[in-house]
PDB file of N, CA and C in Angstrom:
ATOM      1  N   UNK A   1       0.850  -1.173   0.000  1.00  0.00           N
ATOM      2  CA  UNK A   1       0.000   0.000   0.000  1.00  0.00           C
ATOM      3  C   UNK A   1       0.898   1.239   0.000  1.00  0.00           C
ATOM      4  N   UNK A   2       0.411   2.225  -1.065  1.00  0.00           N
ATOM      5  CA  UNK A   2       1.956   3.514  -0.624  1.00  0.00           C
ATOM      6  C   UNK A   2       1.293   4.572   0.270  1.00  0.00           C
ATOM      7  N   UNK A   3       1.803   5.054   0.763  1.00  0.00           N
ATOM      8  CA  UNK A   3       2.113   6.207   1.270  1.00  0.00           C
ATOM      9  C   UNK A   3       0.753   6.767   1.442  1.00  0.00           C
ATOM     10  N   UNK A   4       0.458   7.118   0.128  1.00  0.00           N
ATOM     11  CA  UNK A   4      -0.806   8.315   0.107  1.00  0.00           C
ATOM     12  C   UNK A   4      -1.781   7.831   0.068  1.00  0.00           C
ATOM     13  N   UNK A   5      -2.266   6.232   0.510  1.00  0.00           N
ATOM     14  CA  UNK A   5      -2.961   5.918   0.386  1.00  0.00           C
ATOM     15  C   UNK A   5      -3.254   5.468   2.011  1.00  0.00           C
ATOM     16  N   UNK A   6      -2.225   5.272   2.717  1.00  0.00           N
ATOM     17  CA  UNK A   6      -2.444   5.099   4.300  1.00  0.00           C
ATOM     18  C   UNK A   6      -2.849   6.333   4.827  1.00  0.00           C
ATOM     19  N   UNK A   7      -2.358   7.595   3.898  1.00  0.00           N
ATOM     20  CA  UNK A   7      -2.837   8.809   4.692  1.00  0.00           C
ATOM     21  C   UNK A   7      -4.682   9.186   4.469  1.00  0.00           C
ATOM     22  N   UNK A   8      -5.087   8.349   3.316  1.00  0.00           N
ATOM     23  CA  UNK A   8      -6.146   8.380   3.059  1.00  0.00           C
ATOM     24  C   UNK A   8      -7.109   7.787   3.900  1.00  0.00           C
ATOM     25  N   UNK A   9      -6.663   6.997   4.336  1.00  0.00           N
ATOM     26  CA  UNK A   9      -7.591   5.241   5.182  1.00  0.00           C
ATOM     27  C   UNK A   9      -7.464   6.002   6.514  1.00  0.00           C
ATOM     28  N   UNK A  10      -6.123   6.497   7.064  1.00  0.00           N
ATOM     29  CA  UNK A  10      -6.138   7.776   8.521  1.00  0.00           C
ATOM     30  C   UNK A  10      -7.140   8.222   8.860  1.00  0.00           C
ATOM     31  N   UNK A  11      -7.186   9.521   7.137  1.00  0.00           N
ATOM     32  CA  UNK A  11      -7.330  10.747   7.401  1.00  0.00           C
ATOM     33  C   UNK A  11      -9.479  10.455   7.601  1.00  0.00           C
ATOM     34  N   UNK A  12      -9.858   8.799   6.501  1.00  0.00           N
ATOM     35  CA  UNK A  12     -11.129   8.497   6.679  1.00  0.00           C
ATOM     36  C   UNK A  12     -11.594   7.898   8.122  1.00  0.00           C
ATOM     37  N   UNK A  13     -10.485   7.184   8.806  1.00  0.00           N
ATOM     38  CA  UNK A  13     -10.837   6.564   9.777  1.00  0.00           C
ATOM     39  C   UNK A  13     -11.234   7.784  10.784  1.00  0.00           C
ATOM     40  N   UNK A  14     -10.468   8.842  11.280  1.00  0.00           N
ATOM     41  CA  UNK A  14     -10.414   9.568  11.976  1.00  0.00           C
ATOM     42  C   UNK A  14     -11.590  10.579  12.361  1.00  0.00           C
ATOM     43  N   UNK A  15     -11.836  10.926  10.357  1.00  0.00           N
ATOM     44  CA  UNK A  15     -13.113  10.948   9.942  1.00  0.00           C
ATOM     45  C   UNK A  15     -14.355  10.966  10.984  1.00  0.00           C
ATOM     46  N   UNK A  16     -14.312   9.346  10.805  1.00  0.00           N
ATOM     47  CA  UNK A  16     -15.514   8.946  11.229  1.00  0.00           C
ATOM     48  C   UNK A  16     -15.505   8.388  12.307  1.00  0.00           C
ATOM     49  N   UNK A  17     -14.137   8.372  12.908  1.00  0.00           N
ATOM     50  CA  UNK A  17     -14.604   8.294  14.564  1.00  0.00           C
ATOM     51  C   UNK A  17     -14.980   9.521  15.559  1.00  0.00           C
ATOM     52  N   UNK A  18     -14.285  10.600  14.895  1.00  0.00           N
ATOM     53  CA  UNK A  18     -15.133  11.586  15.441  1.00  0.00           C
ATOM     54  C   UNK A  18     -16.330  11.870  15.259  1.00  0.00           C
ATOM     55  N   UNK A  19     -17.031  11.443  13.992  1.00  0.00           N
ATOM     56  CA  UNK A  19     -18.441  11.498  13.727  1.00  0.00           C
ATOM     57  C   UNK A  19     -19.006  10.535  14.230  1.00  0.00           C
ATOM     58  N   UNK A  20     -18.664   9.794  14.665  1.00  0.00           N
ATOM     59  CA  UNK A  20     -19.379   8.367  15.389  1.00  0.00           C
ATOM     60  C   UNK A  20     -19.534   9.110  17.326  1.00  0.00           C
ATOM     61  N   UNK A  21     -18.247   9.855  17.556  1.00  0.00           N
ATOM     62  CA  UNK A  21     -18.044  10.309  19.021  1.00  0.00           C
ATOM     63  C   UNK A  21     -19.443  11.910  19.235  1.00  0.00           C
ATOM     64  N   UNK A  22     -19.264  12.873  18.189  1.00  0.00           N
ATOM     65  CA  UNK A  22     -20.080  13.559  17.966  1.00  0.00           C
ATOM     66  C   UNK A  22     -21.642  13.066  18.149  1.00  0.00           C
ATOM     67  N   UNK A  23     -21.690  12.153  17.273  1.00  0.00           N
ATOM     68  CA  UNK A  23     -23.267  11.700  17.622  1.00  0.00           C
ATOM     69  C   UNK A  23     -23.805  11.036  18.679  1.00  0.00           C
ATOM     70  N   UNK A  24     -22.384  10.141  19.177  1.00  0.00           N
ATOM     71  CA  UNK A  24     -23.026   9.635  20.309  1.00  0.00           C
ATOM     72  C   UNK A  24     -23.244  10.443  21.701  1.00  0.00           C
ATOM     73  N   UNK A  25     -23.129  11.472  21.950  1.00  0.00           N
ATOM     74  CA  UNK A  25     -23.483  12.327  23.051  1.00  0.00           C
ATOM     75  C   UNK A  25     -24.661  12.778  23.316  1.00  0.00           C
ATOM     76  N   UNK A  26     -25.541  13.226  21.577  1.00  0.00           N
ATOM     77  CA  UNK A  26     -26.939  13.186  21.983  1.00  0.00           C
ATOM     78  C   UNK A  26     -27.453  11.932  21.795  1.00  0.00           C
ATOM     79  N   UNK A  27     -27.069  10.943  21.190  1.00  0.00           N
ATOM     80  CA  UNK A  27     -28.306   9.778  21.156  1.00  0.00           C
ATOM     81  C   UNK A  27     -28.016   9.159  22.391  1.00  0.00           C
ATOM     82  N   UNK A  28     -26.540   9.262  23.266  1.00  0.00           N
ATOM     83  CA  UNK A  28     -26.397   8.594  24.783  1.00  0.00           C
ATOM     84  C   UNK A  28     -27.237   9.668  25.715  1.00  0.00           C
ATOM     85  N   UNK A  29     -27.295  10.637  25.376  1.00  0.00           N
ATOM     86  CA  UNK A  29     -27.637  11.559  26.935  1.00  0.00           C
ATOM     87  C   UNK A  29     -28.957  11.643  27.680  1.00  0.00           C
ATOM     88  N   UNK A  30     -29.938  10.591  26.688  1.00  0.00           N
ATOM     89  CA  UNK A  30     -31.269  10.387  27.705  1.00  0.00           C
ATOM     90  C   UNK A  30     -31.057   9.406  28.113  1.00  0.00           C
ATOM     91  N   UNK A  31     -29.536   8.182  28.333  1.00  0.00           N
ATOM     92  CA  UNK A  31     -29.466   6.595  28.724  1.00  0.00           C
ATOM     93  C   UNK A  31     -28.604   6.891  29.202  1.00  0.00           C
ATOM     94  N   UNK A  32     -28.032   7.592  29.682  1.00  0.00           N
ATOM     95  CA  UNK A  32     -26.994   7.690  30.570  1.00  0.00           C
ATOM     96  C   UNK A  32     -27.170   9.189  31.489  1.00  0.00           C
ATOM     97  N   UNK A  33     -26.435   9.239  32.825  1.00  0.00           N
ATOM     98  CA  UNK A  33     -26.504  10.036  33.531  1.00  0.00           C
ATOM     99  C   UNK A  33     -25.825   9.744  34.631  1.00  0.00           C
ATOM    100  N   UNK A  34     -24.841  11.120  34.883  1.00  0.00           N
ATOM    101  CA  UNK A  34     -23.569  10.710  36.251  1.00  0.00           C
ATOM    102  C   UNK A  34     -23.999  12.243  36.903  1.00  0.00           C
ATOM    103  N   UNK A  35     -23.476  11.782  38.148  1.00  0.00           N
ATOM    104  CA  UNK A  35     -23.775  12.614  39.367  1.00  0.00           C
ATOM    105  C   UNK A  35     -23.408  14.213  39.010  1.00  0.00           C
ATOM    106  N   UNK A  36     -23.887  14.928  39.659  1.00  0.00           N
ATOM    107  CA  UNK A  36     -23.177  16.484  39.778  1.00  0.00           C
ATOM    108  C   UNK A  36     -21.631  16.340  39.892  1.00  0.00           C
ATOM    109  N   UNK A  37     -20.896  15.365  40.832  1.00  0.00           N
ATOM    110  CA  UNK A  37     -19.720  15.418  40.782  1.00  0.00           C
ATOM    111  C   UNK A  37     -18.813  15.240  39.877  1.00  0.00           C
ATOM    112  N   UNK A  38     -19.217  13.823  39.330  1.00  0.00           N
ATOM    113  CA  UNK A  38     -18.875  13.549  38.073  1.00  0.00           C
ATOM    114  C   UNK A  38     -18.740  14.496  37.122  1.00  0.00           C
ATOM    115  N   UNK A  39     -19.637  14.928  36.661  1.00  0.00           N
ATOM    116  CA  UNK A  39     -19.997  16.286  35.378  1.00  0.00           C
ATOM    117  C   UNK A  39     -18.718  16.797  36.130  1.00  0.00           C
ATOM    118  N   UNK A  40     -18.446  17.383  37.125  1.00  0.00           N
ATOM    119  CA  UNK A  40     -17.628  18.973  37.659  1.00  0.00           C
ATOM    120  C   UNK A  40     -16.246  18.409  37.235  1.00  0.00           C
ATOM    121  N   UNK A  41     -16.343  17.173  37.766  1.00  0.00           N
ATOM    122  CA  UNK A  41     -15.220  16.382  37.603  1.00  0.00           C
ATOM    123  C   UNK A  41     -14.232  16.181  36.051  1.00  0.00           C
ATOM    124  N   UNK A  42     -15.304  16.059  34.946  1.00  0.00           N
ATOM    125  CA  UNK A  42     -14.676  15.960  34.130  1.00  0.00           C
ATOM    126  C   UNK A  42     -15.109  17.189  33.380  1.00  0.00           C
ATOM    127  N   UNK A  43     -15.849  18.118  33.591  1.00  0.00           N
ATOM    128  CA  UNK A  43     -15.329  19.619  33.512  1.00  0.00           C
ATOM    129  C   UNK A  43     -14.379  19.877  33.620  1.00  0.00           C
ATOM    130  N   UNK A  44     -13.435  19.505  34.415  1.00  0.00           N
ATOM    131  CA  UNK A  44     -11.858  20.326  34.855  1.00  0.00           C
ATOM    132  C   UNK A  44     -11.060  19.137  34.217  1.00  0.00           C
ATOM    133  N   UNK A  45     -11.391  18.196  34.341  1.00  0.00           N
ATOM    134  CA  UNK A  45     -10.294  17.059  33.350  1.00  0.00           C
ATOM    135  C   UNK A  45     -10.541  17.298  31.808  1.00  0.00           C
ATOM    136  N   UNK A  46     -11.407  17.994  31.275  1.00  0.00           N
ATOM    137  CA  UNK A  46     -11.454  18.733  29.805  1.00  0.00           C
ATOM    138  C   UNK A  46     -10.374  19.944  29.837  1.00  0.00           C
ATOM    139  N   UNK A  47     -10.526  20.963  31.291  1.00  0.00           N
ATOM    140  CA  UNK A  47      -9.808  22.043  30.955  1.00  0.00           C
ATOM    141  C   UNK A  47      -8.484  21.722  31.153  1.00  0.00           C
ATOM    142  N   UNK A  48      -8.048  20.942  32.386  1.00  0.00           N
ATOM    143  CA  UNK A  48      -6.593  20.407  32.419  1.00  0.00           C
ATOM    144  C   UNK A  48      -5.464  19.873  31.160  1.00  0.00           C
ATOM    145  N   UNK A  49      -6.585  18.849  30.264  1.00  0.00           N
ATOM    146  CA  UNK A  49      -6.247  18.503  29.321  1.00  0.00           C
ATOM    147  C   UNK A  49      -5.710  19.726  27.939  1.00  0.00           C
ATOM    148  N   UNK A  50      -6.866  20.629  27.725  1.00  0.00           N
ATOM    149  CA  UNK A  50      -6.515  21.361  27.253  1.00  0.00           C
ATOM    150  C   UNK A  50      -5.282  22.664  27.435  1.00  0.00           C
ATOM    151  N   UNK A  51      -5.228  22.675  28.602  1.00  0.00           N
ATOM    152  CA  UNK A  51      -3.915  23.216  29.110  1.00  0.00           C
ATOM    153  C   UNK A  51      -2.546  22.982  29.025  1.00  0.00           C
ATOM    154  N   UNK A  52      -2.922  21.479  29.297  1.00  0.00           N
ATOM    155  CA  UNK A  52      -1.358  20.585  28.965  1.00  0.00           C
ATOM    156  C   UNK A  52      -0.744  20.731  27.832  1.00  0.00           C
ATOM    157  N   UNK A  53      -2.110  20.250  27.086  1.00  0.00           N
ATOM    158  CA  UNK A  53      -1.948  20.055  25.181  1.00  0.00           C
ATOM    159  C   UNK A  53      -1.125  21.359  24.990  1.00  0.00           C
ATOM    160  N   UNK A  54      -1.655  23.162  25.698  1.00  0.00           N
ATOM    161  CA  UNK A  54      -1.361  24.120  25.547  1.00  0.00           C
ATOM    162  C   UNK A  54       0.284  24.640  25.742  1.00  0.00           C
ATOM    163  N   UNK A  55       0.116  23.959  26.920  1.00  0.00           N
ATOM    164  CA  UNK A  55       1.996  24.470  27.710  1.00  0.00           C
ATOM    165  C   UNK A  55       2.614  23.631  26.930  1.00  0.00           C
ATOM    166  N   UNK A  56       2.511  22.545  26.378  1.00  0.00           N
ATOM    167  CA  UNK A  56       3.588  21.823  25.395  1.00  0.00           C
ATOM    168  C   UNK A  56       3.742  21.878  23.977  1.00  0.00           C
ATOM    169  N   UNK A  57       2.795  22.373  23.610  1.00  0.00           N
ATOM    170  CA  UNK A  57       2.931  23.272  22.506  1.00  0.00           C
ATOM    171  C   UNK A  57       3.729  24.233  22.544  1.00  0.00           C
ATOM    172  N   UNK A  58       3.296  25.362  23.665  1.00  0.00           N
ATOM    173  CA  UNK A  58       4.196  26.474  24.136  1.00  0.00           C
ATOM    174  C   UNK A  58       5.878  26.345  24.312  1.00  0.00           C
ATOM    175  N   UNK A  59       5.743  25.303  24.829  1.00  0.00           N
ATOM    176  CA  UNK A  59       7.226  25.204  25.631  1.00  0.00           C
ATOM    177  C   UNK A  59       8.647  24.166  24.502  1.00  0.00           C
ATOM    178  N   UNK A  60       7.373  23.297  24.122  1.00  0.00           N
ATOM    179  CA  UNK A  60       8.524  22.508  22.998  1.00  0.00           C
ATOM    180  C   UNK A  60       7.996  22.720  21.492  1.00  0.00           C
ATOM    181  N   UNK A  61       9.390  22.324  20.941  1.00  0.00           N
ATOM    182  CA  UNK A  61       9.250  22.538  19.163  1.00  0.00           C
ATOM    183  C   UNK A  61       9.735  20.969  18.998  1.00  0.00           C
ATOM    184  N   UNK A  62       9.014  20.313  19.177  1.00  0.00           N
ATOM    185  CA  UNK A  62       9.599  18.576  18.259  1.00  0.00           C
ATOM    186  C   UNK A  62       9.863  18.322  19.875  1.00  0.00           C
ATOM    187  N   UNK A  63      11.191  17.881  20.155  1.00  0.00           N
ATOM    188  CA  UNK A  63      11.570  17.418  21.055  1.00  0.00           C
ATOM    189  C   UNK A  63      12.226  18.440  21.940  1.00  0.00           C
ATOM    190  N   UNK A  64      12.735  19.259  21.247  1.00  0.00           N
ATOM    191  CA  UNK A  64      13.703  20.585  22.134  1.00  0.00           C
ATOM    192  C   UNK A  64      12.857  21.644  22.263  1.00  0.00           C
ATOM    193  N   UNK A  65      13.317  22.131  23.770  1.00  0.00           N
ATOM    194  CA  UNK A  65      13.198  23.413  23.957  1.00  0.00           C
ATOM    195  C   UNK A  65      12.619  24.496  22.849  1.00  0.00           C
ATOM    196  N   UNK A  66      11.771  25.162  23.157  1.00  0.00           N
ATOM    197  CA  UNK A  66      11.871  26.181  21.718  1.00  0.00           C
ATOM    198  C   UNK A  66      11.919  27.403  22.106  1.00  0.00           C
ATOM    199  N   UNK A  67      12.810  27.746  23.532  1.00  0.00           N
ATOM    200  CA  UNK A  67      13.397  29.490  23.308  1.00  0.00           C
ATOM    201  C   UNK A  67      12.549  30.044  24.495  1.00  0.00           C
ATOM    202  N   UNK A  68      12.670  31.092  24.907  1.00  0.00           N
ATOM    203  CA  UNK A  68      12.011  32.001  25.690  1.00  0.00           C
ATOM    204  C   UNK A  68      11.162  32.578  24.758  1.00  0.00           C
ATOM    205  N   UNK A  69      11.364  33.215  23.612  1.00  0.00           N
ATOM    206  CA  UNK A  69      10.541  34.303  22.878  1.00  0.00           C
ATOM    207  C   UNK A  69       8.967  33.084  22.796  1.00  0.00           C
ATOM    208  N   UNK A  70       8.713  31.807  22.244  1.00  0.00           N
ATOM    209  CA  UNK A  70       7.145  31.419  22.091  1.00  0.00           C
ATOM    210  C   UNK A  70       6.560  31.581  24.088  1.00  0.00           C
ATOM    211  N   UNK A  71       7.254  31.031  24.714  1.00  0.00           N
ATOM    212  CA  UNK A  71       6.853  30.880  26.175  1.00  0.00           C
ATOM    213  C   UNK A  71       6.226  32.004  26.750  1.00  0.00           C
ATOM    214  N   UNK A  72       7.001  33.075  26.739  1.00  0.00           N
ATOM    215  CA  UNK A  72       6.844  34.800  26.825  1.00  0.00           C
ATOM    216  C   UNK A  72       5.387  35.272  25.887  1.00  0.00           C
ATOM    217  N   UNK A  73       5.422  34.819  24.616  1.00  0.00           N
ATOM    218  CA  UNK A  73       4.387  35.182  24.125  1.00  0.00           C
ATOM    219  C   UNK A  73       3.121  34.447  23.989  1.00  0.00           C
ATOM    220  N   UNK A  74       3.240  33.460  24.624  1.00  0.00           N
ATOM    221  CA  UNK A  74       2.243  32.629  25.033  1.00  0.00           C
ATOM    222  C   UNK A  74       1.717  33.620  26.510  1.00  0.00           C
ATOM    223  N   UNK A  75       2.654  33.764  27.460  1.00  0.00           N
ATOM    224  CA  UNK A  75       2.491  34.253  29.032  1.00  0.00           C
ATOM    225  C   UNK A  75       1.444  35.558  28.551  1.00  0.00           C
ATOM    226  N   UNK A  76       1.976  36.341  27.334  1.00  0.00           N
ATOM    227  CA  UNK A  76       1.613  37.915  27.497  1.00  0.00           C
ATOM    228  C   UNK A  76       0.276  37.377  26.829  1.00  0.00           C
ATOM    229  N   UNK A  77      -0.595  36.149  26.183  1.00  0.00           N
ATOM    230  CA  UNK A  77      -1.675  36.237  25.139  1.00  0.00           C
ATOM    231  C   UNK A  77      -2.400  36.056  26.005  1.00  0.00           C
ATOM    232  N   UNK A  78      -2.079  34.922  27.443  1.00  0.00           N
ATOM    233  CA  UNK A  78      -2.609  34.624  27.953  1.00  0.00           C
ATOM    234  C   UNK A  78      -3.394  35.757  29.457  1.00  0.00           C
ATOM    235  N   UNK A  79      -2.348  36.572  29.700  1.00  0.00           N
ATOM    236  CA  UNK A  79      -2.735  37.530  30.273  1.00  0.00           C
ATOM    237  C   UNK A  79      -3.567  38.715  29.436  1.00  0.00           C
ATOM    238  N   UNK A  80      -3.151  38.862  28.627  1.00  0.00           N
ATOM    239  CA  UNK A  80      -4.395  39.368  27.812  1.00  0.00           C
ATOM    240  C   UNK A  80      -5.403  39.390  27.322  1.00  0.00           C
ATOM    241  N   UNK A  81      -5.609  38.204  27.675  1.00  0.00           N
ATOM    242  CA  UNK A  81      -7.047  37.014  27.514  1.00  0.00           C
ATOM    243  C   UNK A  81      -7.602  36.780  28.610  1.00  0.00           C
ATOM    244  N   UNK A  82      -7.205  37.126  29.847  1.00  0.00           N
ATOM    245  CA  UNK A  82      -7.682  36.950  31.267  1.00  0.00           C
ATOM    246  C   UNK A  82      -8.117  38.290  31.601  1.00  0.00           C
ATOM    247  N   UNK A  83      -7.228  39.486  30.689  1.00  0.00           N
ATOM    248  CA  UNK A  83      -7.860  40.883  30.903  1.00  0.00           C
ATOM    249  C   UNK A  83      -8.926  41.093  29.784  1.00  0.00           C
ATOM    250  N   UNK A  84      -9.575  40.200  29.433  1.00  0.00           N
ATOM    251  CA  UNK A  84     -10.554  40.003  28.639  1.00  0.00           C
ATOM    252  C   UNK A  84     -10.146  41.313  27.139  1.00  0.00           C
ATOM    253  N   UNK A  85      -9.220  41.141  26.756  1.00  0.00           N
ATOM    254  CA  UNK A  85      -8.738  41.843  25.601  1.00  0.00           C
ATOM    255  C   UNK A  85      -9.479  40.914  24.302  1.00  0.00           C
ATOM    256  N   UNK A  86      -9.914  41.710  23.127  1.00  0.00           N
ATOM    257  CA  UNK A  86     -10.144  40.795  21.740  1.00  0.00           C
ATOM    258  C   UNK A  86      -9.631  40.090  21.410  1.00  0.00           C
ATOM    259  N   UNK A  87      -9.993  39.098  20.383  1.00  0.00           N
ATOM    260  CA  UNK A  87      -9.090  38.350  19.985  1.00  0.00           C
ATOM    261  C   UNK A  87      -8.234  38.443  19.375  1.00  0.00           C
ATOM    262  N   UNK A  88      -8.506  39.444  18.244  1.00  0.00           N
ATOM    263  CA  UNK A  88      -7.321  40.196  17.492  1.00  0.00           C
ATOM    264  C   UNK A  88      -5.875  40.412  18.717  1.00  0.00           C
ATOM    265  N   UNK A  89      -6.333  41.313  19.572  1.00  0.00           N
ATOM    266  CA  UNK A  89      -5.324  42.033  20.552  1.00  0.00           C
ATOM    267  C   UNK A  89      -4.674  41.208  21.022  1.00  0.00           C
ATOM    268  N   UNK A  90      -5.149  40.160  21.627  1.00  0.00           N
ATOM    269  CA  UNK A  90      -4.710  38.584  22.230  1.00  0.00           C
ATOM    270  C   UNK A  90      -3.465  37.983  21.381  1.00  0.00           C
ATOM    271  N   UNK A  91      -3.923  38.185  20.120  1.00  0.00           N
ATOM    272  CA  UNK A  91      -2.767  37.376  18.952  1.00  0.00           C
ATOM    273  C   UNK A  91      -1.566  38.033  18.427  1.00  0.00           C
ATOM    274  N   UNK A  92      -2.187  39.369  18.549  1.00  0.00           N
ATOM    275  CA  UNK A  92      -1.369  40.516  18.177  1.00  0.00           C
ATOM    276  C   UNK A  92      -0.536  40.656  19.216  1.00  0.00           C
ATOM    277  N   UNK A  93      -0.483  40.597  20.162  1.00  0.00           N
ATOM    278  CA  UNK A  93       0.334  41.197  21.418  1.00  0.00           C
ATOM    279  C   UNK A  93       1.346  39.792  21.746  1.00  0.00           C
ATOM    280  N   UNK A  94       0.942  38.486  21.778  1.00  0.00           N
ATOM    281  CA  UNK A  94       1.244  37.395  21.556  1.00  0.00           C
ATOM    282  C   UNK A  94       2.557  37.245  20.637  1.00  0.00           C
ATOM    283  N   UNK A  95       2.114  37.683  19.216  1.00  0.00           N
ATOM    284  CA  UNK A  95       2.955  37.156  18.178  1.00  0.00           C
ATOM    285  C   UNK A  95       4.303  38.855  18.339  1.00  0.00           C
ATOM    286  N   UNK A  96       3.778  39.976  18.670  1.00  0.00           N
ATOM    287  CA  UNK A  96       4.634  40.913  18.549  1.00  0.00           C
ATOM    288  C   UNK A  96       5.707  40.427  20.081  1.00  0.00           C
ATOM    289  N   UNK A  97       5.377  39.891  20.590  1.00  0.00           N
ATOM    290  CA  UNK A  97       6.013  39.999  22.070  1.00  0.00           C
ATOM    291  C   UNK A  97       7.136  38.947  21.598  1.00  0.00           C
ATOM    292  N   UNK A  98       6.894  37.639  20.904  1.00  0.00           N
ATOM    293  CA  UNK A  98       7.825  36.272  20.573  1.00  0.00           C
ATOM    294  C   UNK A  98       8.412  37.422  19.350  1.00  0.00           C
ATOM    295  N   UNK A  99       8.435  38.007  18.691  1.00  0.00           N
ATOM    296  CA  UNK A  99       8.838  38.434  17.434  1.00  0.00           C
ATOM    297  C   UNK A  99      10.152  39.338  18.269  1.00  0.00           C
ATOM    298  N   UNK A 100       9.564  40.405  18.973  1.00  0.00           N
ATOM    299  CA  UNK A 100      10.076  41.590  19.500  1.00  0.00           C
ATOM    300  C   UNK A 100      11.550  41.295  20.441  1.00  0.00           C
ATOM    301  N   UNK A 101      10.929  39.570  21.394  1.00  0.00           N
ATOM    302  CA  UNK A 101      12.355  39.340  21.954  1.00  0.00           C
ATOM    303  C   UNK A 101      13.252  38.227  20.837  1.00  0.00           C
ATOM    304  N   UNK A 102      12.424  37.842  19.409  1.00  0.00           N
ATOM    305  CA  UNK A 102      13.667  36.961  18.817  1.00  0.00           C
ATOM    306  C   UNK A 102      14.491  38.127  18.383  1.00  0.00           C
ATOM    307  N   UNK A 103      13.773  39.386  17.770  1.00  0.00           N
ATOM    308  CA  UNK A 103      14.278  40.319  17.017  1.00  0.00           C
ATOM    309  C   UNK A 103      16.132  40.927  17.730  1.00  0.00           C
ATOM    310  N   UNK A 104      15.434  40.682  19.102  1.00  0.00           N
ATOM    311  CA  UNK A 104      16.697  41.029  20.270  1.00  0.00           C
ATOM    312  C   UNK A 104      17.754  40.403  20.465  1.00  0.00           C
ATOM    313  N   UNK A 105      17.466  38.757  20.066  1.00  0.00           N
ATOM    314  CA  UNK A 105      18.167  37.763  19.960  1.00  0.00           C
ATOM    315  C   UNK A 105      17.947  37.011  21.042  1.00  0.00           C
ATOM    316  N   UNK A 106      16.668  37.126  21.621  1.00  0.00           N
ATOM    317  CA  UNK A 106      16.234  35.702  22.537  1.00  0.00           C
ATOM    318  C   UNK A 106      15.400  35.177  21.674  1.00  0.00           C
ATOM    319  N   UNK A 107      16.068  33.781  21.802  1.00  0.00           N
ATOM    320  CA  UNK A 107      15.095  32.793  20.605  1.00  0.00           C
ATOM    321  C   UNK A 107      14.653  32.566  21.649  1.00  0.00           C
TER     322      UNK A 107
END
């Protein structure tokens, strides 16, 4: 099988397991039901997750380190996003802040 054809069978499988995961939330949610705790519970194990996914993005490029300048401009998007700034402003302030200290010569 070559190449572009495993990326095909992936890119279908993937497809449709998310469309299989998508649907099953409303056709499960009148047959199933977990406590208030539960729900809160994996409320914060959604946001944790997404955080992680976030800081390691932030922090590595492949396997190495990737510099102070993305980390820094991750720190400033994120505080700017907590000072409830736009989204524009958020990205903008973000990408000028990693730009501004590579420009300096902190990668």
């Amino acid at each position: 099988m070559s190449h572009s054809m495993s990326v095909v069978i992936g890119v279908a499988t993937l497809a449709l397991g998310t469309y299989l995961l998508r649907i099953a939330g409303p056709a499960l949610r009148s047959r199933m039901s977990v406590s208030p705790r539960i729900a809160a519970l994996m409320d914060r194990a959604a946001v944790v997750l997404l955080l992680a996914v976030a800081a390691t993005g932030a922090i590595y490029a492949g396997h190495d380190f990737a510099g102070w300048a993305r980390p820094a401009g991750v720190a400033v998007g994120v505080i700017a996003a907590i000072c409830r700034a736009p989204i524009a402003a958020v990205v903008i302030l973000a990408a000028a802040t990693a730009a501004g200290l590579r420009a300096v010569g902190i990668a």
